[in-house]
Protein backbone atom coordinates (compact mmCIF):
# COMPACT_ATOMS: atom_id res chain seq x y z
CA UNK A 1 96.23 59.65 65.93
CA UNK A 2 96.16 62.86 68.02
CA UNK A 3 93.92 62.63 71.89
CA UNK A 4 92.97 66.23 72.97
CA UNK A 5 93.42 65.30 76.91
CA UNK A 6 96.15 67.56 76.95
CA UNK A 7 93.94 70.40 75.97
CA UNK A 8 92.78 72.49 78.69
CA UNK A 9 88.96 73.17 78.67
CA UNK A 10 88.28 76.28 77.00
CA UNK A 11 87.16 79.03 79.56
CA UNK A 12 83.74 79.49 78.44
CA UNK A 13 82.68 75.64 78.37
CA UNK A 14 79.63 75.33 81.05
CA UNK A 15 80.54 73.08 83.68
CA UNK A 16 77.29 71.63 83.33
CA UNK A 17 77.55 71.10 79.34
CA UNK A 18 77.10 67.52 78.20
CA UNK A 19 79.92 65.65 77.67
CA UNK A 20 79.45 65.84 73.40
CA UNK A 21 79.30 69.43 73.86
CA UNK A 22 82.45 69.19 75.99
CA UNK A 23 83.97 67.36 73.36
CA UNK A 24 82.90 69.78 70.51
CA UNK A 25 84.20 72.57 72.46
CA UNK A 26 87.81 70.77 73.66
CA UNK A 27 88.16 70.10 69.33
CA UNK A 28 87.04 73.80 68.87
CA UNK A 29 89.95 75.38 70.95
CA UNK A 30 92.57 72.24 69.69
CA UNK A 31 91.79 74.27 66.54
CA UNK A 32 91.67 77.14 67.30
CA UNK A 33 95.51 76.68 68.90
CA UNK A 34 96.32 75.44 65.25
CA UNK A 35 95.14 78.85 63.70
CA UNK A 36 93.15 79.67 60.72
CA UNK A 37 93.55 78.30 56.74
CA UNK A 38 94.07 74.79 57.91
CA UNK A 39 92.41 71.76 56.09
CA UNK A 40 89.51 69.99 57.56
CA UNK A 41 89.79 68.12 60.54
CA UNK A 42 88.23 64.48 61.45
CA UNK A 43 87.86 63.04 65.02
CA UNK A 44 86.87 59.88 66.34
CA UNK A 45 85.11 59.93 70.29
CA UNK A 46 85.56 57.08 72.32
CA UNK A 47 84.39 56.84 75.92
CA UNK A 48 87.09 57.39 78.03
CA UNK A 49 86.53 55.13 80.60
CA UNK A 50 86.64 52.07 78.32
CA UNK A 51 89.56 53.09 76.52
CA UNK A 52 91.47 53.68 79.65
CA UNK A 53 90.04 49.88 80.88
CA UNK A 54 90.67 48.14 77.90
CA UNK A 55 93.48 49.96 76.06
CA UNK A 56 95.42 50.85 79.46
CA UNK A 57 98.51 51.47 76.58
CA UNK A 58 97.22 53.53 74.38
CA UNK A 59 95.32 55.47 76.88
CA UNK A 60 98.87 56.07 78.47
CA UNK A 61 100.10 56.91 75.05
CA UNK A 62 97.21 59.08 74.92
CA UNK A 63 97.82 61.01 78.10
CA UNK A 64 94.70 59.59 79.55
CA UNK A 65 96.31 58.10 82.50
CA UNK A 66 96.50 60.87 85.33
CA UNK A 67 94.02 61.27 87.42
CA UNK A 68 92.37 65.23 85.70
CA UNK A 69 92.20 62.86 82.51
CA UNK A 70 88.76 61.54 83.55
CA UNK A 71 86.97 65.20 83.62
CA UNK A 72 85.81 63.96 80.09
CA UNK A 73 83.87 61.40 79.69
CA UNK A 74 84.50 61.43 75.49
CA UNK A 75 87.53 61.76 74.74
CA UNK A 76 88.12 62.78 70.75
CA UNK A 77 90.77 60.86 68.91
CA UNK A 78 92.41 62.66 65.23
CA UNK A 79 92.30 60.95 62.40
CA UNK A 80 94.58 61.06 59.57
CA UNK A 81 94.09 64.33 57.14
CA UNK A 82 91.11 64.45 54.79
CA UNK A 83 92.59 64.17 51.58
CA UNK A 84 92.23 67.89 49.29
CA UNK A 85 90.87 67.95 46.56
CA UNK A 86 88.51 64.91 47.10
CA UNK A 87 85.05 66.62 48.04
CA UNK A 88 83.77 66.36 52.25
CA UNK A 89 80.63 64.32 51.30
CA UNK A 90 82.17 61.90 49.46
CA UNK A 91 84.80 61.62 51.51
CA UNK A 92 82.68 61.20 54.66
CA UNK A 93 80.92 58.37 52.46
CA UNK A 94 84.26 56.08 52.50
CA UNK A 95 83.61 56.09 56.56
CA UNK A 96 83.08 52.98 58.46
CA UNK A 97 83.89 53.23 61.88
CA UNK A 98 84.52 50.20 64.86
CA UNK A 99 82.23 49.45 67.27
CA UNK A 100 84.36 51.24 69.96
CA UNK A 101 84.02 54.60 68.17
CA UNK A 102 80.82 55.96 70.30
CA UNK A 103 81.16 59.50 67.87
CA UNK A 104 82.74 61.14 65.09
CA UNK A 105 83.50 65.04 64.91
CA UNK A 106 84.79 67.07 62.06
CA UNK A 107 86.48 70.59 62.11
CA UNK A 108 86.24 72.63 58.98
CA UNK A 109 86.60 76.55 57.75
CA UNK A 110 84.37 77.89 55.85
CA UNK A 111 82.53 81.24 53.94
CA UNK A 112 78.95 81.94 55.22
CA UNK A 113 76.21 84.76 54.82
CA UNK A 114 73.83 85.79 57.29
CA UNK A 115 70.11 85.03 56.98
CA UNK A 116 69.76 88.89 55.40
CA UNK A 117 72.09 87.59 52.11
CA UNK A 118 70.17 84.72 51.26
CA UNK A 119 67.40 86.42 48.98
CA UNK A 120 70.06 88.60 46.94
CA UNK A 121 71.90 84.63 46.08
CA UNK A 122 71.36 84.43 42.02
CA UNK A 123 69.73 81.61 41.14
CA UNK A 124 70.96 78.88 39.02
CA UNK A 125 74.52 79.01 40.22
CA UNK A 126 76.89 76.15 39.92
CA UNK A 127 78.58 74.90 43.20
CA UNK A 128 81.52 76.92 41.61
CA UNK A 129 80.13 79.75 40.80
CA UNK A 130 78.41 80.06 43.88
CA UNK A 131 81.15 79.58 45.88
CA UNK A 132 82.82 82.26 43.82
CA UNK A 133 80.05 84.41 44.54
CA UNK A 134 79.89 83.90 48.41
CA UNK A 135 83.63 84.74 48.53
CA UNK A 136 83.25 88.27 46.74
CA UNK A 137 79.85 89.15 49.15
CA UNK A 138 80.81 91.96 51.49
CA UNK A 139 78.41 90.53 54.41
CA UNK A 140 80.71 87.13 54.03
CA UNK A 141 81.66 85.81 57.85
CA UNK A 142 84.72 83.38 57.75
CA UNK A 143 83.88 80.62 60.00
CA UNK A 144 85.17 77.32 61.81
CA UNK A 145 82.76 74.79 62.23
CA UNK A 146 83.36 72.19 64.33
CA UNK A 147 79.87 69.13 64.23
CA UNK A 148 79.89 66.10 66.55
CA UNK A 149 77.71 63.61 66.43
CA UNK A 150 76.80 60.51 68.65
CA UNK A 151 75.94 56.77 67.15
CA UNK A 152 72.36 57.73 69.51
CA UNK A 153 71.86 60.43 67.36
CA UNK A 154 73.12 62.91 69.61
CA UNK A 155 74.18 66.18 67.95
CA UNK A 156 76.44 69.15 68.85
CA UNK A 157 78.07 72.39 67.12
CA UNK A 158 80.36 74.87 67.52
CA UNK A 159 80.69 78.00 65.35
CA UNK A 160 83.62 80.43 65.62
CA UNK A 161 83.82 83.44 63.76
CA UNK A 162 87.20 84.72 62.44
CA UNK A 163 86.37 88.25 63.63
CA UNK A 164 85.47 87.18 66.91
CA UNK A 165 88.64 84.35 67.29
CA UNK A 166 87.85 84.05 70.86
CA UNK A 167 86.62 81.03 73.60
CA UNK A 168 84.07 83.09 74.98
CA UNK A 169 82.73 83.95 72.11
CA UNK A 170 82.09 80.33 70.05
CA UNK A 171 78.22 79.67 69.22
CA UNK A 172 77.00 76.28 70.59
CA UNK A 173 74.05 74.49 69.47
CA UNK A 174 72.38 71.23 68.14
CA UNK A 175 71.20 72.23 64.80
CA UNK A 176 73.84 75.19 63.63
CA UNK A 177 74.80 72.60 60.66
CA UNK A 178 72.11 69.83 60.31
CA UNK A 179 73.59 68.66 56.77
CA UNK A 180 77.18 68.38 58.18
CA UNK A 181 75.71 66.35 61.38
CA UNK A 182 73.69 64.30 59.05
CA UNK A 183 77.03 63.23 56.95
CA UNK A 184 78.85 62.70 60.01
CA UNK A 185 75.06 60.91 61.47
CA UNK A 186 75.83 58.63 58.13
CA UNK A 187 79.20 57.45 59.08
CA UNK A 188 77.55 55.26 61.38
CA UNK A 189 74.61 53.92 59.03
């Protein structure tokens, strides 16, 4: 287990964002200090304030113990590695998480196409295939991708661009990957 407190806010998070988006932006730039071709990333978010009160330890252990620690009201907690090879959905479908765990968050890199590419895609493509074929498009955008989700349903994204590997310039928004925030929506089902 990994706490991000000791990440500083990246530069371009809103004072006024919500604490999920926060929390999606904090995992974003613990990422992005990691650097690209990394494996996928999974996060629980517990409210800070009750794991300081009723895990004073681990909070401690956590770095959540100074008095800046509070800024956050979510605080996102790494889980061990998603195992390769074994494929994100089913993977996200061995999930159960406690009742403390208010949120889940998962950081992964991916190809993607803009909107433009989508009517040359062949049809009747296997995942494989299509994958291959994605890969060897010249419009193809390597991305991170970093989805939090709330047990209220509350959603948040983050989308960095390779080409653009900078704070300022991460997309934010609710419904950038609704199929990744409804796996990580199911984790809590």
């Amino acid at each position: 287990m990994l706490s991000m407190s000791n990440v500083s806010p990246s530069p371009g998070t809103p004072m006024a964002a919500s604490p999920l988006t926060r929390a999606c932006l904090e995992i974003d730039e613990y990422a992005a200090g990691l650097g690209w071709d990394r494996p996928a990333r999974l996060f629980a978010l517990v409210d800070t304030a009750r794991l300081k009160k009723q895990e004073p330890r681990l909070a401690s252990q956590l770095g959540l113990d100074t008095d800046d620690a509070g800024k956050s009201s979510l605080t996102p907690i790494e889980q061990d590695t998603v195992p390769s090879g074994t494929p994100l959905d089913k993977f996200l479908g061995t999930i159960a998480w406690p009742d403390a765990v208010v949120g889940c968050a998962l950081t992964v890199e991916r190809l993607m196409l803009p909107p433009s590419a989508e009517a040359s895609v062949p049809e009747g493509l296997s995942d494989k295939q299509l994958s291959k074929w994605v890969a060897g498009h010249p419009e193809r955008q390597e991305v991170r991708i970093t989805v939090a989700v709330l047990r209220d349903g509350s959603r948040e994204s983050a989308v960095r661009l390779r080409e653009k590997d900078s704070s300022t310039e991460v997309l934010t928004g609710g419904g950038l990957v609704p199929g990744l925030a409804e796996a990580l929506a199911a984790t809590f089902a």
